[in-house]
N, C-alpha and C. Protein backbone atom coordinates (compact mmCIF):
# COMPACT_ATOMS: atom_id res chain seq x y z
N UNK A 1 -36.70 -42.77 -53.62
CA UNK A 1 -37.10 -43.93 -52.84
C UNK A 1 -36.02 -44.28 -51.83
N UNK A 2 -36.44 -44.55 -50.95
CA UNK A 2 -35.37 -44.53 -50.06
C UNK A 2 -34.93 -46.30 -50.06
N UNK A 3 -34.10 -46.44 -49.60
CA UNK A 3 -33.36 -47.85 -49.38
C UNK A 3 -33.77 -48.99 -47.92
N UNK A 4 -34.23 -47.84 -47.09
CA UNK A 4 -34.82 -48.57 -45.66
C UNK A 4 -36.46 -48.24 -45.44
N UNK A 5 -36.77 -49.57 -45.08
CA UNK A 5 -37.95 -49.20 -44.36
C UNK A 5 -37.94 -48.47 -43.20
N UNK A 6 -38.53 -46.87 -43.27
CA UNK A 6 -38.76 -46.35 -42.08
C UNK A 6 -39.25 -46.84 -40.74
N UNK A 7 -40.28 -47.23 -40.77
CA UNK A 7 -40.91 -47.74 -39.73
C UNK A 7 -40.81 -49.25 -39.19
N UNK A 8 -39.30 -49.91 -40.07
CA UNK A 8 -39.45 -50.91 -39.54
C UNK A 8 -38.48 -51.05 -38.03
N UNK A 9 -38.63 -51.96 -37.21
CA UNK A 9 -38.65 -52.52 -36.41
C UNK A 9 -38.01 -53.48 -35.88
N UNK A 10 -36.93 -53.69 -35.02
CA UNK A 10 -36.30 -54.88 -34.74
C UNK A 10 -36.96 -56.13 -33.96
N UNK A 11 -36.50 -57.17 -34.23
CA UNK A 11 -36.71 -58.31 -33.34
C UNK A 11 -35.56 -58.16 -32.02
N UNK A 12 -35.98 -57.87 -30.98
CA UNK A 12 -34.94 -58.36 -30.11
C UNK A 12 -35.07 -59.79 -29.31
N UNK A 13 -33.19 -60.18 -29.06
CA UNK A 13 -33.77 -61.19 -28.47
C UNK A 13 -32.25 -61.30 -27.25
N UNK A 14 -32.01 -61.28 -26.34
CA UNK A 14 -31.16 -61.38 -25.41
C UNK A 14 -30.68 -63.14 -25.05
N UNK A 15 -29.25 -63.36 -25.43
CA UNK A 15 -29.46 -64.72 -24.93
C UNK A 15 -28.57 -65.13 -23.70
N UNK A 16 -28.74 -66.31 -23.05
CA UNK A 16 -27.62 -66.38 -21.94
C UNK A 16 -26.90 -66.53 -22.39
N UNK A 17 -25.63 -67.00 -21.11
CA UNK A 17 -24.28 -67.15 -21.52
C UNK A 17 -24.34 -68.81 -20.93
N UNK A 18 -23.72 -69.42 -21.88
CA UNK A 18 -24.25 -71.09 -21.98
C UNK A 18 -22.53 -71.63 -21.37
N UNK A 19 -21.76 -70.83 -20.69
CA UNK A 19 -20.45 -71.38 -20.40
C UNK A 19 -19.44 -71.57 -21.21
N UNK A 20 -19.77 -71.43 -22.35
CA UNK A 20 -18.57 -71.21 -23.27
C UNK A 20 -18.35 -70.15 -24.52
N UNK A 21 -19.94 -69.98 -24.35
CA UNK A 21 -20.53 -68.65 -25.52
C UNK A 21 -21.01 -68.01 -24.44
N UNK A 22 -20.27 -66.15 -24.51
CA UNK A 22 -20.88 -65.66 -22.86
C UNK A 22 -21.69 -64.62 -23.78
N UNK A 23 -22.30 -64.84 -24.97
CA UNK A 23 -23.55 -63.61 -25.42
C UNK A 23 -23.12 -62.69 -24.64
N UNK A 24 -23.83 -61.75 -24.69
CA UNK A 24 -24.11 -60.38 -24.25
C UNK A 24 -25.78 -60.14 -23.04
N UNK A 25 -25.86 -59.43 -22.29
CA UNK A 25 -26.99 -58.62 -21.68
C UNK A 25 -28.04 -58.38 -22.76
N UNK A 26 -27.01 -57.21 -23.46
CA UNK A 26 -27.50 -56.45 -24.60
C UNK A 26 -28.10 -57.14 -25.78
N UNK A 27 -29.43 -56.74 -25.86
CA UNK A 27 -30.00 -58.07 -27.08
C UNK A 27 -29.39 -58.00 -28.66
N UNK A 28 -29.88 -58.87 -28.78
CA UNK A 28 -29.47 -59.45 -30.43
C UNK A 28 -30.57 -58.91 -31.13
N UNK A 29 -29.96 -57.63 -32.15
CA UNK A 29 -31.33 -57.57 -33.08
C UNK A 29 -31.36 -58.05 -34.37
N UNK A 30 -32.83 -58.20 -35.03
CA UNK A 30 -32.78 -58.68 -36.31
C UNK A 30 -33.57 -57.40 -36.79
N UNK A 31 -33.55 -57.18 -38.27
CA UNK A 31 -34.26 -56.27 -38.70
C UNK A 31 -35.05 -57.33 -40.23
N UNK A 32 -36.40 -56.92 -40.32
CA UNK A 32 -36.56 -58.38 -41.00
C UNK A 32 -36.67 -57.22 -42.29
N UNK A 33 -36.47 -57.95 -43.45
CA UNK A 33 -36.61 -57.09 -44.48
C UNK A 33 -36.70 -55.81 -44.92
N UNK A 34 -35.75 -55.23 -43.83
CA UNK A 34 -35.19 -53.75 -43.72
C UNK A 34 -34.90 -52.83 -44.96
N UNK A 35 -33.74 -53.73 -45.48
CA UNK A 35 -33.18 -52.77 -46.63
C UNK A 35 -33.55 -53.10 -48.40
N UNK A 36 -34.19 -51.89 -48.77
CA UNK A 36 -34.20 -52.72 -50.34
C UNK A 36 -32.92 -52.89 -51.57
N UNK A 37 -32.48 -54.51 -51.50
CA UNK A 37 -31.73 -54.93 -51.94
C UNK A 37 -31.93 -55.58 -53.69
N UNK A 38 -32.74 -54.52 -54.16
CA UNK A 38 -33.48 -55.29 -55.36
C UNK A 38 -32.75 -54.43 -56.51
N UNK A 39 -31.59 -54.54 -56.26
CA UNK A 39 -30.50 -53.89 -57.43
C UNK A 39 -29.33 -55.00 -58.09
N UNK A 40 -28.87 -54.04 -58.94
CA UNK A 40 -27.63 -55.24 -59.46
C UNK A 40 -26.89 -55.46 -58.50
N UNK A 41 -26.21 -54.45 -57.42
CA UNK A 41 -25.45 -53.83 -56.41
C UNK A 41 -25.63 -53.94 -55.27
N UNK A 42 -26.54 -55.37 -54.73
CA UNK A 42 -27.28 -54.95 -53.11
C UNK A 42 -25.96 -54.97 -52.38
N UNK A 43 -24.63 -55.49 -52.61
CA UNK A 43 -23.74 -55.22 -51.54
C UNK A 43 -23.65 -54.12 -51.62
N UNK A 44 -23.25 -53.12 -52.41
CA UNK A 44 -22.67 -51.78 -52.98
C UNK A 44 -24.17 -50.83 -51.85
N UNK A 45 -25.40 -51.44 -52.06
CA UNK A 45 -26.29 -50.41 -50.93
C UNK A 45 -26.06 -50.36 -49.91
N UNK A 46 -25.78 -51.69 -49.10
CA UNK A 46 -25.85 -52.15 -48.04
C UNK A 46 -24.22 -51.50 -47.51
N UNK A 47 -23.11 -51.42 -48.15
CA UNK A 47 -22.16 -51.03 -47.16
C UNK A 47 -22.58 -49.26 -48.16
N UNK A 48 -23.04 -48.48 -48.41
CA UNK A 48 -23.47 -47.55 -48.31
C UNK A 48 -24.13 -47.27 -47.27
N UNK A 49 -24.84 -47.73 -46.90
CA UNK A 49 -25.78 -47.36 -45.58
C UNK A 49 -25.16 -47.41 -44.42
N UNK A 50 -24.66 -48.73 -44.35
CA UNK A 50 -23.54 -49.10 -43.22
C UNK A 50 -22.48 -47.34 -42.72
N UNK A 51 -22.19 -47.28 -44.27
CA UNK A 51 -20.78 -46.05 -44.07
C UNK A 51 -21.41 -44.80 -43.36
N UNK A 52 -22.78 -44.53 -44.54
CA UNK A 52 -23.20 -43.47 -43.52
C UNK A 52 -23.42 -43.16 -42.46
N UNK A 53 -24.15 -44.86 -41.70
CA UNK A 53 -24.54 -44.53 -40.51
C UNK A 53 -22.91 -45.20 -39.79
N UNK A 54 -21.80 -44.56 -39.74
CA UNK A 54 -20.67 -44.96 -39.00
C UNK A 54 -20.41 -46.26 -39.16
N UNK A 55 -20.40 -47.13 -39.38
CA UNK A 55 -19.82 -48.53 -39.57
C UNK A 55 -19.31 -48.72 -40.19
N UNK A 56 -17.76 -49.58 -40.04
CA UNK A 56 -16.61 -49.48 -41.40
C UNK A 56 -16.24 -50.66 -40.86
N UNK A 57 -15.00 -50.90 -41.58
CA UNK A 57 -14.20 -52.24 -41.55
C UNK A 57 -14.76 -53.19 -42.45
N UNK A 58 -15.61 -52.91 -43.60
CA UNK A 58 -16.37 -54.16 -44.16
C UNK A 58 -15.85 -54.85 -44.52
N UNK A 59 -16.43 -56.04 -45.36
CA UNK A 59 -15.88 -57.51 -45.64
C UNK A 59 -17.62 -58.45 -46.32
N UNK A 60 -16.68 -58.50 -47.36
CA UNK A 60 -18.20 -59.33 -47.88
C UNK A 60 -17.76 -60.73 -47.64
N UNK A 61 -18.48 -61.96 -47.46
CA UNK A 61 -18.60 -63.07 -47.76
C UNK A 61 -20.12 -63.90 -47.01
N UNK A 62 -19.84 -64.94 -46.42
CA UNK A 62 -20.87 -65.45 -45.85
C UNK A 62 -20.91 -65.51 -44.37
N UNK A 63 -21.48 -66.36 -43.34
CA UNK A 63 -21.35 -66.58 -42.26
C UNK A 63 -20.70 -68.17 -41.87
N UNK A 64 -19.61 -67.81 -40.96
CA UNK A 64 -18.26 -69.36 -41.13
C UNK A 64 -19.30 -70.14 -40.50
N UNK A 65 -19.61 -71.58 -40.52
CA UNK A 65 -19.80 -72.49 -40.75
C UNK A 65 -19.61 -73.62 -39.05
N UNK A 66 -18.68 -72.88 -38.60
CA UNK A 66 -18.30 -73.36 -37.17
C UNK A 66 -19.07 -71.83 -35.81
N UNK A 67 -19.17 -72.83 -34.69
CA UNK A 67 -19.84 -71.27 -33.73
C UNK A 67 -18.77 -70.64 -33.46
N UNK A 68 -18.89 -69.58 -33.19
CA UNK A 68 -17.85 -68.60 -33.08
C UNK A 68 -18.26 -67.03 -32.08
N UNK A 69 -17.68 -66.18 -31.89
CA UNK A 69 -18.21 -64.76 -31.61
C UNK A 69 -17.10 -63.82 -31.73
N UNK A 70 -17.36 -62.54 -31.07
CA UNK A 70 -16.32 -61.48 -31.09
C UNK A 70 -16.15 -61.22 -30.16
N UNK A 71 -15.32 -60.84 -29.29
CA UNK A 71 -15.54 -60.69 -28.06
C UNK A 71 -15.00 -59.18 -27.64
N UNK A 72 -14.58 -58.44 -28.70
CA UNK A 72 -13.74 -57.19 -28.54
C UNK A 72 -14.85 -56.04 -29.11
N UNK A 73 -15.90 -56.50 -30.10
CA UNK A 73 -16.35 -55.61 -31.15
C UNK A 73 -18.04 -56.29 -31.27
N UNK A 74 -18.96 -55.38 -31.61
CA UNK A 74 -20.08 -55.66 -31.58
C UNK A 74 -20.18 -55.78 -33.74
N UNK A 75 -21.03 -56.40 -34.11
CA UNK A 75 -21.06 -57.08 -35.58
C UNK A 75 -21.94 -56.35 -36.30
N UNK A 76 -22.36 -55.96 -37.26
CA UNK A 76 -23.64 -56.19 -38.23
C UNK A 76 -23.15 -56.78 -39.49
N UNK A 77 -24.15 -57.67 -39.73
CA UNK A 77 -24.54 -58.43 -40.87
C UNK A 77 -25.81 -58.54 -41.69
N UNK A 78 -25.64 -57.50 -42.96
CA UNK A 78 -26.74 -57.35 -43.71
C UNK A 78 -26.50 -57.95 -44.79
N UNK A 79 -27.79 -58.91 -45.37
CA UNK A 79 -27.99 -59.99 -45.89
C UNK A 79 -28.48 -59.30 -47.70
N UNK A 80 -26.91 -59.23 -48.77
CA UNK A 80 -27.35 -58.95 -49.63
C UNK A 80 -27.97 -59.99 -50.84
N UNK A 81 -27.69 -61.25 -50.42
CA UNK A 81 -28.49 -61.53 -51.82
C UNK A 81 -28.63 -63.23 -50.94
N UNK A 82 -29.51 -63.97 -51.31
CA UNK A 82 -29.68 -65.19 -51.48
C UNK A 82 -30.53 -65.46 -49.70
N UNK A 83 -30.60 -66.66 -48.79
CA UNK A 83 -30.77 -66.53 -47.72
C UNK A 83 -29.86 -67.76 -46.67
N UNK A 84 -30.05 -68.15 -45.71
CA UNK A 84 -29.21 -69.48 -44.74
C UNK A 84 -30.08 -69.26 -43.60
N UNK A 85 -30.04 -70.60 -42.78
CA UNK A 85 -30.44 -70.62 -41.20
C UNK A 85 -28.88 -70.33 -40.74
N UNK A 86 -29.08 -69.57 -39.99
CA UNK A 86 -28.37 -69.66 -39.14
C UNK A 86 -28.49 -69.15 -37.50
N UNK A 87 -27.39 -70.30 -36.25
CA UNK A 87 -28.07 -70.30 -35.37
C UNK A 87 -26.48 -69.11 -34.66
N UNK A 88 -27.80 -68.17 -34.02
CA UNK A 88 -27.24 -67.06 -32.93
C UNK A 88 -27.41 -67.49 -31.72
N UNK A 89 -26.77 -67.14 -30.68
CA UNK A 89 -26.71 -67.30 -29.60
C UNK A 89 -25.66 -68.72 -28.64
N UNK A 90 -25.03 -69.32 -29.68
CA UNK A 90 -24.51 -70.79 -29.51
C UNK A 90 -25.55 -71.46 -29.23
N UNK A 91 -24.73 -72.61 -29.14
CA UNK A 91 -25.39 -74.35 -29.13
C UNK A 91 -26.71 -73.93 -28.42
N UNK A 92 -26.96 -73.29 -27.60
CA UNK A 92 -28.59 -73.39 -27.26
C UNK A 92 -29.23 -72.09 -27.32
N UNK A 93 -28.55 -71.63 -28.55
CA UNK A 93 -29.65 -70.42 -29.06
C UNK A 93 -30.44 -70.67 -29.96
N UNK A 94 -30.92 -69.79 -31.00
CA UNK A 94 -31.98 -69.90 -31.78
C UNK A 94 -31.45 -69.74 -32.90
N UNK A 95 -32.36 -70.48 -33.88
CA UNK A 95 -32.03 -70.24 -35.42
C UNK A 95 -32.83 -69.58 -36.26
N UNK A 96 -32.33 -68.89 -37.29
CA UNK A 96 -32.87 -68.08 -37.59
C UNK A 96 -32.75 -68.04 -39.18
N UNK A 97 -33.92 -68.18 -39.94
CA UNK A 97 -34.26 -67.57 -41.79
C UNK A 97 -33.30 -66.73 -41.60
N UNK A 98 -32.27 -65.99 -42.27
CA UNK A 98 -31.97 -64.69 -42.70
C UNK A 98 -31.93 -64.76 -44.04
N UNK A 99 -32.59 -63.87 -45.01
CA UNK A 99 -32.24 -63.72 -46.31
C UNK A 99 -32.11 -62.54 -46.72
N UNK A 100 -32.11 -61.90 -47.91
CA UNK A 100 -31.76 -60.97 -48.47
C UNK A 100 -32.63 -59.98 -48.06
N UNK A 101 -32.01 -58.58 -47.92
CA UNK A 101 -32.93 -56.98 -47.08
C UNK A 101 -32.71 -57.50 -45.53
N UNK A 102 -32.58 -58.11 -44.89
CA UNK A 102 -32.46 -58.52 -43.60
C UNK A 102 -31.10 -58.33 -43.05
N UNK A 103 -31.03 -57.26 -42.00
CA UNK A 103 -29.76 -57.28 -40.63
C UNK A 103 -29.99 -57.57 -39.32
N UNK A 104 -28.80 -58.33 -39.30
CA UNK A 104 -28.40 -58.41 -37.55
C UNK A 104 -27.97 -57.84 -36.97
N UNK A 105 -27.89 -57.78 -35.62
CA UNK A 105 -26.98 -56.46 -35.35
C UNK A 105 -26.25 -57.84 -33.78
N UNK A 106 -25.27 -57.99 -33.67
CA UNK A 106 -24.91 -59.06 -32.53
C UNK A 106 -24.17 -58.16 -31.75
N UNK A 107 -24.37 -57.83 -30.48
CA UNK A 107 -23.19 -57.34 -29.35
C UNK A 107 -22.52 -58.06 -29.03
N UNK A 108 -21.32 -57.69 -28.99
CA UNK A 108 -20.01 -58.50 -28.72
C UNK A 108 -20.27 -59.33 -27.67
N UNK A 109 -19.72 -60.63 -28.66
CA UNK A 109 -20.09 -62.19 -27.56
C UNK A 109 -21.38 -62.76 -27.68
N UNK A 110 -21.71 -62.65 -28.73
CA UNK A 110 -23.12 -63.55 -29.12
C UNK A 110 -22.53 -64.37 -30.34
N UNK A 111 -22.84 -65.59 -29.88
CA UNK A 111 -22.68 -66.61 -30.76
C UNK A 111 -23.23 -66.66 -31.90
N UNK A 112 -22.57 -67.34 -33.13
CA UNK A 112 -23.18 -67.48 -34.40
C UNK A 112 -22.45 -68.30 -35.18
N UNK A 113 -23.43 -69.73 -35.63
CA UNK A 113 -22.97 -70.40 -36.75
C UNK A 113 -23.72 -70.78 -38.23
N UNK A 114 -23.30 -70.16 -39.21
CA UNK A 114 -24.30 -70.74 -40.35
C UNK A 114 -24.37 -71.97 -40.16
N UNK A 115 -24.91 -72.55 -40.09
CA UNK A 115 -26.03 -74.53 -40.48
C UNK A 115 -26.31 -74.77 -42.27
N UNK A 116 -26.92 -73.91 -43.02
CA UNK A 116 -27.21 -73.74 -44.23
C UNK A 116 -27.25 -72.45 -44.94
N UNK A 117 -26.87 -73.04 -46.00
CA UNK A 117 -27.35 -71.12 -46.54
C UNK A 117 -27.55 -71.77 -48.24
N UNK A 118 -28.06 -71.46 -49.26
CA UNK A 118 -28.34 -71.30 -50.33
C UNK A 118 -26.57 -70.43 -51.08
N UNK A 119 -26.56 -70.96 -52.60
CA UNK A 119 -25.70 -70.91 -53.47
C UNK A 119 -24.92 -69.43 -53.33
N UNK A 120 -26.01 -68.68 -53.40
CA UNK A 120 -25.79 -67.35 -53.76
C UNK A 120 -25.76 -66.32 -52.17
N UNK A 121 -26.01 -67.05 -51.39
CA UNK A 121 -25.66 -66.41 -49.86
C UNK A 121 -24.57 -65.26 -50.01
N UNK A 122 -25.12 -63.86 -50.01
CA UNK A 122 -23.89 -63.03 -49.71
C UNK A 122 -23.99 -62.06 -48.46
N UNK A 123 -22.95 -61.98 -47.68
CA UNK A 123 -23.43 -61.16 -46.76
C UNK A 123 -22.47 -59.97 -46.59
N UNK A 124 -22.57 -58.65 -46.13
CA UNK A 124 -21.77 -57.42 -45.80
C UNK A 124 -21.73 -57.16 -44.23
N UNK A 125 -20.58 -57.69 -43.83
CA UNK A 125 -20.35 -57.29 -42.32
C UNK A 125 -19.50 -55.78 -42.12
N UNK A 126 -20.28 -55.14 -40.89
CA UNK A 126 -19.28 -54.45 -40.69
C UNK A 126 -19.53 -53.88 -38.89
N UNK A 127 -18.46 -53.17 -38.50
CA UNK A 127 -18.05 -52.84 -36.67
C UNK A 127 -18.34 -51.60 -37.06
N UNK A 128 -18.47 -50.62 -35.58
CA UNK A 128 -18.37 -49.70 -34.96
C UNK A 128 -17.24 -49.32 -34.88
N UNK A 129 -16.75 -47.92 -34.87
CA UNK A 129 -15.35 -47.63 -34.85
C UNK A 129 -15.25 -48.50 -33.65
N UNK A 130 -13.25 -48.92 -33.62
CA UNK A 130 -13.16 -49.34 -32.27
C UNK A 130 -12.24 -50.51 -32.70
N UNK A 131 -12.00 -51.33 -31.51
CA UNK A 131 -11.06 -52.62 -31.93
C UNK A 131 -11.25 -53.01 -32.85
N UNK A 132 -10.55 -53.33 -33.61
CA UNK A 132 -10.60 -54.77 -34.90
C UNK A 132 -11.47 -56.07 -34.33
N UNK A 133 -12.13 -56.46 -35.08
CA UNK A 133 -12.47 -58.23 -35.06
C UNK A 133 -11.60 -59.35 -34.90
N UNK A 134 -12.21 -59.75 -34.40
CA UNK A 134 -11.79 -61.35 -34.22
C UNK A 134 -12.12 -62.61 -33.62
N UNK A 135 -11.97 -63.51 -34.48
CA UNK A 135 -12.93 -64.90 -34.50
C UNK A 135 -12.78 -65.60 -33.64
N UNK A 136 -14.00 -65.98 -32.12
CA UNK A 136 -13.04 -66.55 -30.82
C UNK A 136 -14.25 -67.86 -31.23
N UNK A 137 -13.25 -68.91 -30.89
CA UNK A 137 -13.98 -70.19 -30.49
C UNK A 137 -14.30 -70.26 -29.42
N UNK A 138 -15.56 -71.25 -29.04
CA UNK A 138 -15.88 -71.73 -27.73
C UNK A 138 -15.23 -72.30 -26.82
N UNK A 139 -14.41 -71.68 -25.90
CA UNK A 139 -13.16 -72.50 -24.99
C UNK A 139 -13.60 -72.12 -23.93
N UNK A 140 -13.34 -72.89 -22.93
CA UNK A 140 -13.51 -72.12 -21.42
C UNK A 140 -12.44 -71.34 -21.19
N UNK A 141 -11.38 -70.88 -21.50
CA UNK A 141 -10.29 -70.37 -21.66
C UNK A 141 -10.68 -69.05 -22.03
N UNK A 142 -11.29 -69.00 -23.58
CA UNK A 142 -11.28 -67.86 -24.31
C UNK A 142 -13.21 -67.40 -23.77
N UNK A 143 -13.42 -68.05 -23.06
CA UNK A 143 -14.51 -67.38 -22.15
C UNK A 143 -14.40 -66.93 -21.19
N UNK A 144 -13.58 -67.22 -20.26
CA UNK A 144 -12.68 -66.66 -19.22
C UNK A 144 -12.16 -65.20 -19.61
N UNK A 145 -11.44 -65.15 -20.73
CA UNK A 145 -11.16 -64.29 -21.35
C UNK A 145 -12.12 -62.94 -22.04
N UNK A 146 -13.13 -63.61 -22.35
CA UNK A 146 -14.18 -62.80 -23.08
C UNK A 146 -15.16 -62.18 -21.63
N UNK A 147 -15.44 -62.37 -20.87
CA UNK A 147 -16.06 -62.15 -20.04
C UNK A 147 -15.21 -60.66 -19.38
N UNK A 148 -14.12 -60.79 -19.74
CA UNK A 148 -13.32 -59.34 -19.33
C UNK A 148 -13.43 -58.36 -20.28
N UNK A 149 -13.31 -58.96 -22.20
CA UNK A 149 -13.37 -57.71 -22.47
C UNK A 149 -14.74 -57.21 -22.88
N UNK A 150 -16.06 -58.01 -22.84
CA UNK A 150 -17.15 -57.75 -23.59
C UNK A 150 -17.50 -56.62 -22.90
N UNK A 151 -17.42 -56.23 -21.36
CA UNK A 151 -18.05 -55.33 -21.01
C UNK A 151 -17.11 -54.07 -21.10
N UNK A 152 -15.95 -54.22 -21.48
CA UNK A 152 -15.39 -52.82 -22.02
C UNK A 152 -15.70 -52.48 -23.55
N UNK A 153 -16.28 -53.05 -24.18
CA UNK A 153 -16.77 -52.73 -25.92
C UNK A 153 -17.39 -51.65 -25.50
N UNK A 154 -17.06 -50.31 -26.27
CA UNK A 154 -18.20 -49.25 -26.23
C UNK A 154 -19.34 -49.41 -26.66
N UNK A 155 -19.87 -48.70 -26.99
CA UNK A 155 -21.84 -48.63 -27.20
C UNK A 155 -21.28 -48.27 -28.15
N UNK A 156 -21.96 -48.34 -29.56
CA UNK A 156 -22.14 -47.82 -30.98
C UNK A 156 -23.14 -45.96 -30.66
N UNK A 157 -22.32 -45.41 -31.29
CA UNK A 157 -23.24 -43.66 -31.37
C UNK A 157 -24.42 -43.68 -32.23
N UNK A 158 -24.17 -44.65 -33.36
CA UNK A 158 -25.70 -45.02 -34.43
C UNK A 158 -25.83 -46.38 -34.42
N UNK A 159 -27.01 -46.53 -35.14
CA UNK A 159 -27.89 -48.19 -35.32
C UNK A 159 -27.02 -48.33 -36.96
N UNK A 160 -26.23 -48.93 -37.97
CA UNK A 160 -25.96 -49.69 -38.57
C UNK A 160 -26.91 -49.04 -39.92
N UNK A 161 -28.64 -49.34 -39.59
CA UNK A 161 -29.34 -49.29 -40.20
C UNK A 161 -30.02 -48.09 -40.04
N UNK A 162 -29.98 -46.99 -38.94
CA UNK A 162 -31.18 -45.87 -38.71
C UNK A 162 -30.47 -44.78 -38.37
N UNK A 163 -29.37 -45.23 -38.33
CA UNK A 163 -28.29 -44.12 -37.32
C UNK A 163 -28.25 -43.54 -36.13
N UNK A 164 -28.18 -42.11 -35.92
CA UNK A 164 -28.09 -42.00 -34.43
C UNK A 164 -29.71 -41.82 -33.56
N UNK A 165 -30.29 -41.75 -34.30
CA UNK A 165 -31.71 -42.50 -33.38
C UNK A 165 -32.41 -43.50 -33.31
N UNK A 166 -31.47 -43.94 -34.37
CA UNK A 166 -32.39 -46.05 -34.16
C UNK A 166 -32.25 -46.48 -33.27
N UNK A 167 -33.16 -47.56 -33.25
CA UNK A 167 -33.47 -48.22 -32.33
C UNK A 167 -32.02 -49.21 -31.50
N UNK A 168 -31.41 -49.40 -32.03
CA UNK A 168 -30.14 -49.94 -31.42
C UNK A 168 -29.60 -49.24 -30.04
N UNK A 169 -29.37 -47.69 -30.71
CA UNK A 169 -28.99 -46.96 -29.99
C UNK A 169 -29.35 -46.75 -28.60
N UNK A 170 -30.88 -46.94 -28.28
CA UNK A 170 -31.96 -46.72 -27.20
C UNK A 170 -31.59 -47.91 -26.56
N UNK A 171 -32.02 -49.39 -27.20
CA UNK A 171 -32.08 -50.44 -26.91
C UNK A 171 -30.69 -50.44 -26.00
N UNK A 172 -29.74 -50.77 -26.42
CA UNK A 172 -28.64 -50.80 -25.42
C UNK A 172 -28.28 -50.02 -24.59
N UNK A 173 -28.53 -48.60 -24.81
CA UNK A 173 -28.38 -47.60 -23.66
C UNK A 173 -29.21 -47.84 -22.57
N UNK A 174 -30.32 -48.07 -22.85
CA UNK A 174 -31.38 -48.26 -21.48
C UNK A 174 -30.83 -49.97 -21.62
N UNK A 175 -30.15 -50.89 -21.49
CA UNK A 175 -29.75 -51.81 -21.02
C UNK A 175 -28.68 -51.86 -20.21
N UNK A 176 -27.75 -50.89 -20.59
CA UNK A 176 -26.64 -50.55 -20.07
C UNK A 176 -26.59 -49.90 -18.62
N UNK A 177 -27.91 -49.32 -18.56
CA UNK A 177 -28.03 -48.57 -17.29
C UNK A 177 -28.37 -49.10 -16.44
């Protein structure tokens, strides 16, 4: 049995840059109940999948609580156990159910703050080879700043979740062009 739904499908969603959160071009995907997380171990699947399809640097916990982005490194966050709203895109993006089997995939510089999440909220983040992470607040300063390096982040070679022909992969390449 495999661990992913084949045929599933992302939500994309592209958001602006609101002046202090400069998002990305490149859309924001969700994958809705992607991975089956119905083990003792759903972190232990989820950065399995992650590894295979190239993504490292993991880190389990939740999503911080204040808005924030990356501005060096593009994100995934697959949702192993419990669920939270949380809103992508900053202060005038959208919020979003995420619960358990469910990934995001954020290109560097898309905003995100958990609002709520339930007891048992666990989540497995992980990058694309490439810079390290790091947590930028909303400043006009550190947007000034971000606006230089988001468009040097490379493109990811696989999708997180499908690898080197998922849909990620397509999606941003034909955006990029």
């Amino acid at each position: 049995m495999s661990v992913v739904s084949e045929d599933i499908k992302p939500l994309t969603i592209t958001f602006a840059d609101d002046g202090l959160v400069p998002n990305n071009p490149m859309p924001f995907l969700v994958y809705k109940a992607a991975i089956d997380v119905d083990s003792d171990h759903p972190e232990k699947t989820i950065e399995g999948l992650f590894g295979k399809n190239g993504w490292g640097d993991m880190w389990r916990n939740g999503v911080y609580d204040y808005l924030h982005y990356h501005a060096t490194v593009h994100e995934a966050l697959g949702i192993a156990r419990g669920h939270a709203r949380v809103r992508f895109g900053g202060d005038r993006g959208k919020e979003f159910e995420i619960a358990a089997g469910d990934v995001a995939i954020l290109p560097a510089g898309t905003g995100h703050q958990c609002l709520s999440a339930s007891p048992d909220f666990s989540v497995v983040g992980a990058y694309p080879p490439g810079p390290r992470m790091h947590v930028t607040r909303p400043t006009p300063e550190n947007h000034r700043k971000a606006l230089k390096t988001i468009p040097q982040v490379e493109l990811p070679k696989t999708d997180p979740l499908l690898g080197a022909d998922g849909p990620l992969v397509r999606l941003w390449k034909a955006r990029e062009s």
